[in-house]
N, C-alpha and C. Protein backbone atom coordinates (compact mmCIF):
# COMPACT_ATOMS: atom_id res chain seq x y z
N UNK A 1 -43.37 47.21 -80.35
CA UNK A 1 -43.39 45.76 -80.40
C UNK A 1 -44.26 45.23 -79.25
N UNK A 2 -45.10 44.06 -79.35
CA UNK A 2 -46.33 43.99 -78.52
C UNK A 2 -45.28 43.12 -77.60
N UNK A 3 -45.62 42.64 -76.29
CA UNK A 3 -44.67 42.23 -75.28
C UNK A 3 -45.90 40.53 -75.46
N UNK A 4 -44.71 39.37 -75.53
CA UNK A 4 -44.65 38.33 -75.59
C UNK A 4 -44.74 37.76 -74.15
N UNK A 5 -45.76 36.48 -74.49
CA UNK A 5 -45.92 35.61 -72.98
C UNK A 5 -44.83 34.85 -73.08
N UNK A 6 -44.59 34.63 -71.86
CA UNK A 6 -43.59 33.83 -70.82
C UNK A 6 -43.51 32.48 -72.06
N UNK A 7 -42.87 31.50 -71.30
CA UNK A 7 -42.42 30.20 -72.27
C UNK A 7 -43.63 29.06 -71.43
N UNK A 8 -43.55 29.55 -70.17
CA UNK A 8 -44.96 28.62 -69.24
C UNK A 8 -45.90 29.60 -69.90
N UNK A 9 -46.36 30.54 -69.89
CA UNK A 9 -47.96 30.67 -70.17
C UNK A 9 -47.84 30.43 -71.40
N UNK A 10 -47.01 30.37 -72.70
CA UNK A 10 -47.54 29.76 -73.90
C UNK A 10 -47.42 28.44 -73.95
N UNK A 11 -46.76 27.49 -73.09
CA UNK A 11 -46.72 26.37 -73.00
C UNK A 11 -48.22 26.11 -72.80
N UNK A 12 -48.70 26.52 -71.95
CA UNK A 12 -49.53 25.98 -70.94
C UNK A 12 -51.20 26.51 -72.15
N UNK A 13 -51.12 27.56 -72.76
CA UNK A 13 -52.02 27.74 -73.75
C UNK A 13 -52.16 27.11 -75.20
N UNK A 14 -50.90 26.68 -75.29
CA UNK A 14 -50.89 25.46 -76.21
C UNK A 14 -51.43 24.17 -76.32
N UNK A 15 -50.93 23.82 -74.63
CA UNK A 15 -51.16 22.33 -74.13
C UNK A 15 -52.65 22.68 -74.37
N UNK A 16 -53.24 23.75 -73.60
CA UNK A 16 -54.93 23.43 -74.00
C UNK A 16 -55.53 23.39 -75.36
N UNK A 17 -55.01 24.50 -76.02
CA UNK A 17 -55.49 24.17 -77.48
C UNK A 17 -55.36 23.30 -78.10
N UNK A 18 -54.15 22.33 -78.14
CA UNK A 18 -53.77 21.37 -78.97
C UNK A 18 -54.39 19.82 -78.29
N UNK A 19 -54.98 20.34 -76.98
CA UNK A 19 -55.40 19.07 -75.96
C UNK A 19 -54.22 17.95 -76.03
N UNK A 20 -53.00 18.65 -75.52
CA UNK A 20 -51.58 18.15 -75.65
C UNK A 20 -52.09 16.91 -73.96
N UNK A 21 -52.13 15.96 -74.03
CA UNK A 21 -51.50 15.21 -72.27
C UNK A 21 -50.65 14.16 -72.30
N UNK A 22 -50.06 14.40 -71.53
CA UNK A 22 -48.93 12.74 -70.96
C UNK A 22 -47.77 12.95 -72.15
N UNK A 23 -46.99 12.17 -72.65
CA UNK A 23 -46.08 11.65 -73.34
C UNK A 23 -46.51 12.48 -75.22
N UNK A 24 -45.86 12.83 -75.64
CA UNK A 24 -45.69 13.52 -77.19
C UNK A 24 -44.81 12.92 -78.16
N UNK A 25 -45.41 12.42 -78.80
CA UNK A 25 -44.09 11.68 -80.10
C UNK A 25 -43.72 12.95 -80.86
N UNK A 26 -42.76 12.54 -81.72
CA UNK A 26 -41.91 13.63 -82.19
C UNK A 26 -42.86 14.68 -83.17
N UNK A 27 -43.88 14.23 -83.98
CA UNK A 27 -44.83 14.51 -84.51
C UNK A 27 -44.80 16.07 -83.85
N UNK A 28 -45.78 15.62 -83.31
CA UNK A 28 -46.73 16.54 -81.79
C UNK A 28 -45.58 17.69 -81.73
N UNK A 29 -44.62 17.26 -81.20
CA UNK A 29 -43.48 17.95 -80.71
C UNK A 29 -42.79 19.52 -81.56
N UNK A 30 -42.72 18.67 -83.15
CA UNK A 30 -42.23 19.52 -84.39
C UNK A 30 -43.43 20.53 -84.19
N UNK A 31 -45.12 20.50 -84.17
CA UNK A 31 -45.77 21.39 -84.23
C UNK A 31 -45.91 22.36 -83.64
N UNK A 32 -45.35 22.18 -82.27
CA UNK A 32 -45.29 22.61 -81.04
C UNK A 32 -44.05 23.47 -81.20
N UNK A 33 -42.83 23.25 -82.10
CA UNK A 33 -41.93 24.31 -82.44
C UNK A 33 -41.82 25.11 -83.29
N UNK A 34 -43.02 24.12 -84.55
CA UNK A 34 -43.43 25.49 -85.36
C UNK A 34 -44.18 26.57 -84.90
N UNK A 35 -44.91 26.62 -84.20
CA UNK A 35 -46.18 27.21 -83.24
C UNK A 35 -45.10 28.42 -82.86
N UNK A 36 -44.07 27.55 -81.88
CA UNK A 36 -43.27 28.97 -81.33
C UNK A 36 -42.51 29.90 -81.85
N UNK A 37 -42.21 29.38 -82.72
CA UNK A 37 -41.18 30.16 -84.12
C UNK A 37 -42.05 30.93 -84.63
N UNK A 38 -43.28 30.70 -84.91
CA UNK A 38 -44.37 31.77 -85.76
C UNK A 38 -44.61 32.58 -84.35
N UNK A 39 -44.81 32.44 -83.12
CA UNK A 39 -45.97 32.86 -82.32
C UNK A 39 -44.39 34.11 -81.88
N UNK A 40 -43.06 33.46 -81.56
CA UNK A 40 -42.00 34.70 -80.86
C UNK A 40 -40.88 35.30 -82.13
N UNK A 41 -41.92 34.96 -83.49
CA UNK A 41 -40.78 35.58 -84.56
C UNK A 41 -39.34 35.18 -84.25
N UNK A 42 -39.26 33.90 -84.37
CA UNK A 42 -37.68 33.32 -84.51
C UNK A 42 -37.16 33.51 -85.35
N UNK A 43 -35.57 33.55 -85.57
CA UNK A 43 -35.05 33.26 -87.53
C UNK A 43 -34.33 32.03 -87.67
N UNK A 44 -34.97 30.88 -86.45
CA UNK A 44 -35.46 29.67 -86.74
C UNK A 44 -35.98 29.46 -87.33
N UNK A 45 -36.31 28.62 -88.68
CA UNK A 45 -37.15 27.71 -88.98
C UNK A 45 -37.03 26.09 -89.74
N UNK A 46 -37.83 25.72 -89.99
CA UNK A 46 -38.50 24.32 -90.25
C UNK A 46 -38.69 24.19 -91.79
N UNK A 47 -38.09 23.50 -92.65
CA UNK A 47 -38.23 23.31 -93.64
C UNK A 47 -38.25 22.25 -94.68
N UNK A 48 -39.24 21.78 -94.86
CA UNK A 48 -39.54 20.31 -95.95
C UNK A 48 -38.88 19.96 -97.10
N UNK A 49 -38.05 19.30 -97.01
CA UNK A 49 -36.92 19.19 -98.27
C UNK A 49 -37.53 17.65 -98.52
N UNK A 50 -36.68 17.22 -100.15
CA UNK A 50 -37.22 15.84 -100.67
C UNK A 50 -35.29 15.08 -100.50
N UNK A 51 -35.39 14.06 -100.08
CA UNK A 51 -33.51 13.67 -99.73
C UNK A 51 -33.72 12.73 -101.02
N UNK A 52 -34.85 12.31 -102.03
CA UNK A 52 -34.60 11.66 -102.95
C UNK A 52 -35.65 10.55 -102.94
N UNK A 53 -35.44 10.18 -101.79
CA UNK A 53 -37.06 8.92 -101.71
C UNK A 53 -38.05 9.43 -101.18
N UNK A 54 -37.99 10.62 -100.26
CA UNK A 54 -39.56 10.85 -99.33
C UNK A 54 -38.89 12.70 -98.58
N UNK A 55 -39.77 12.78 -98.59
CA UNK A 55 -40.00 14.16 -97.88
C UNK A 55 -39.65 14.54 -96.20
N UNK A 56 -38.79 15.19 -95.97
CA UNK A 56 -38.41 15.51 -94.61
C UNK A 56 -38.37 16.47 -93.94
N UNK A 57 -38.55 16.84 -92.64
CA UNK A 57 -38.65 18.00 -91.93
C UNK A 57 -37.13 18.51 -91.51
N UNK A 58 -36.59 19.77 -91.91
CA UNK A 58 -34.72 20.02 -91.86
C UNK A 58 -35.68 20.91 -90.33
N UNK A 59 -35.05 21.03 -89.42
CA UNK A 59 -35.08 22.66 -88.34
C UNK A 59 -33.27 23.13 -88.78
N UNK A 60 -33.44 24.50 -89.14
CA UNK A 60 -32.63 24.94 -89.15
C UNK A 60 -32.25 26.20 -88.04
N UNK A 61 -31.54 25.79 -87.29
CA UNK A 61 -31.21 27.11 -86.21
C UNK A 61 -30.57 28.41 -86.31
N UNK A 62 -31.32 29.46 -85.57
CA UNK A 62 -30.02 30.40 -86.02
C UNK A 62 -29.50 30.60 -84.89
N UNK A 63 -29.56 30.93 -84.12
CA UNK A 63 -28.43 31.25 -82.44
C UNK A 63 -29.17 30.01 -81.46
N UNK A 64 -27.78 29.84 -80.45
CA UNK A 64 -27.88 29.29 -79.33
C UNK A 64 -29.20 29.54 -78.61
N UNK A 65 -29.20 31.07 -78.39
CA UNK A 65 -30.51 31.32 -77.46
C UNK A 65 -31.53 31.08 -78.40
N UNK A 66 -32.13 30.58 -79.10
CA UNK A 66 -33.54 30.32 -79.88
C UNK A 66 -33.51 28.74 -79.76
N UNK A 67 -32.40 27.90 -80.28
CA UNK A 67 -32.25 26.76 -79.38
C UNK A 67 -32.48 26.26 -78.12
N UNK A 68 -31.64 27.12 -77.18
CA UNK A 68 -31.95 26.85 -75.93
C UNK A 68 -34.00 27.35 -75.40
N UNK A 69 -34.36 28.17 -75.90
CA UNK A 69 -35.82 28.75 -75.40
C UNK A 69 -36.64 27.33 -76.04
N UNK A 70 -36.40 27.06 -77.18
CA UNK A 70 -37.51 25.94 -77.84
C UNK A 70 -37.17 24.60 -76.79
N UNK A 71 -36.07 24.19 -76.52
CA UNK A 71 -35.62 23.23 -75.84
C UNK A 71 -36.41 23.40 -74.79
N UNK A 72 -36.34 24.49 -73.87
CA UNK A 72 -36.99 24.67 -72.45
C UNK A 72 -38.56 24.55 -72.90
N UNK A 73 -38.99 25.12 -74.47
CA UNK A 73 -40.58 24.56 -74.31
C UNK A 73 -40.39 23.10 -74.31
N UNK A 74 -39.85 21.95 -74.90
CA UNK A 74 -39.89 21.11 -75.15
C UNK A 74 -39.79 20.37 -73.59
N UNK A 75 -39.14 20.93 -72.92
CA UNK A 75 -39.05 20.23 -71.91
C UNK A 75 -40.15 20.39 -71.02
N UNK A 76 -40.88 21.58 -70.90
CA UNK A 76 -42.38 22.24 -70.62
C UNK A 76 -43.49 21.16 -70.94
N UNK A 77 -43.26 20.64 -72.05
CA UNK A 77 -44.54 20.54 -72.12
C UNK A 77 -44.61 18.52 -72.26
N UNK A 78 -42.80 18.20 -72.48
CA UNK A 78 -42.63 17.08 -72.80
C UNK A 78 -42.46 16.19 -71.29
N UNK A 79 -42.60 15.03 -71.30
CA UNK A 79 -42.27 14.42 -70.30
C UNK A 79 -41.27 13.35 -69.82
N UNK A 80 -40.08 13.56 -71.16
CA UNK A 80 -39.04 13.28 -71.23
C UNK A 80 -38.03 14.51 -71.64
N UNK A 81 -36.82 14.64 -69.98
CA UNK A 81 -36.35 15.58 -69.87
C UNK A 81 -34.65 16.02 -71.15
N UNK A 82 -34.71 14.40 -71.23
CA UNK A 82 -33.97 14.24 -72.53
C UNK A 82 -33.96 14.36 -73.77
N UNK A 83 -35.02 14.98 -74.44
CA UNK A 83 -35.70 15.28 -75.75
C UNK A 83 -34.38 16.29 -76.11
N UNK A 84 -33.77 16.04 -77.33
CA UNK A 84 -33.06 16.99 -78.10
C UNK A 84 -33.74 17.28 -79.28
N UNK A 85 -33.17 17.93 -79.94
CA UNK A 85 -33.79 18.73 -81.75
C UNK A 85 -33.45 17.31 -82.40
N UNK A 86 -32.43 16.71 -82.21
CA UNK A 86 -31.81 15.85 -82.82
C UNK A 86 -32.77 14.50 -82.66
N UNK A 87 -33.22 14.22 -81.46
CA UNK A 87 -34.19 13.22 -81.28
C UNK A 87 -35.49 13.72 -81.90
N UNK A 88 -35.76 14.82 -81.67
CA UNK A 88 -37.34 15.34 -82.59
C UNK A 88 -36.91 15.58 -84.11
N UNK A 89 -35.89 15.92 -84.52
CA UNK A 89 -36.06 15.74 -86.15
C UNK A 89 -35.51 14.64 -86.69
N UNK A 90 -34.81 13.40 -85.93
CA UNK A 90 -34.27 12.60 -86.88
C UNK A 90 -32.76 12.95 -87.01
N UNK A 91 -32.09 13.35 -86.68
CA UNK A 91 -31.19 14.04 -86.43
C UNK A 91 -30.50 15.14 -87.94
N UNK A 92 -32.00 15.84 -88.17
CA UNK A 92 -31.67 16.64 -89.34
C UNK A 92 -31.99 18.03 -89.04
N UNK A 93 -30.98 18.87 -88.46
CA UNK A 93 -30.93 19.63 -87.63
C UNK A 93 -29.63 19.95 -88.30
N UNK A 94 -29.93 21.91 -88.68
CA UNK A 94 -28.56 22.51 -89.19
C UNK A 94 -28.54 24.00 -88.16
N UNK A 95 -27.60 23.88 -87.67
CA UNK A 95 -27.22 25.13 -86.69
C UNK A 95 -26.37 25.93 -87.74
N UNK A 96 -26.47 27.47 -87.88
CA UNK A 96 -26.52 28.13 -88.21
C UNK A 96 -25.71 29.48 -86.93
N UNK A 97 -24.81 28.45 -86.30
CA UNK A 97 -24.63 29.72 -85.50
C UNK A 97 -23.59 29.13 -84.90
């Protein structure tokens, strides 16, 4: 198994690629957790359901610790230390654990 960067050096290689600065609306944010879920093989993921009028983003969690690591990117790269899953999806967020 190839050995994975830190949560700062992929933060910090993101922020450049995505030319992430200052403040991130929730948008920004969701991409930034799909990114990590594909990039550290989570069995987290993100999934587009229809609730009947319009199309929505579900994150579905599977353990605490995959929660807690995305949170610490979020807080990495966000500049509000209060950002939950719940504030970035709308509060459509299913834990699984």
């Amino acid at each position: 198994m190839k050995a994975r960067k830190s949560l700062k050096v992929f933060s910090d290689e993101l922020s450049k690629k995505l030319r992430l600065k200052g403040e991130m609306d929730d948008f920004v944010l969701r991409k930034v957790i799909r990114e990590a879920i594909t990039y550290y093989q989570l069995k987290t993921f993100a999934k587009v359901e229809n609730d009947g009028s319009e199309d929505r983003e579900v994150l579905y969690i599977a353990s605490i610790a995959e929660e807690n690591m995305l949170l610490k990117l979020v807080e990495l790269l966000s500049e509000d230390e209060e950002k939950s899953m719940e504030m970035i999806y709308d509060s459509r967020v299913v834990r699984r654990h």
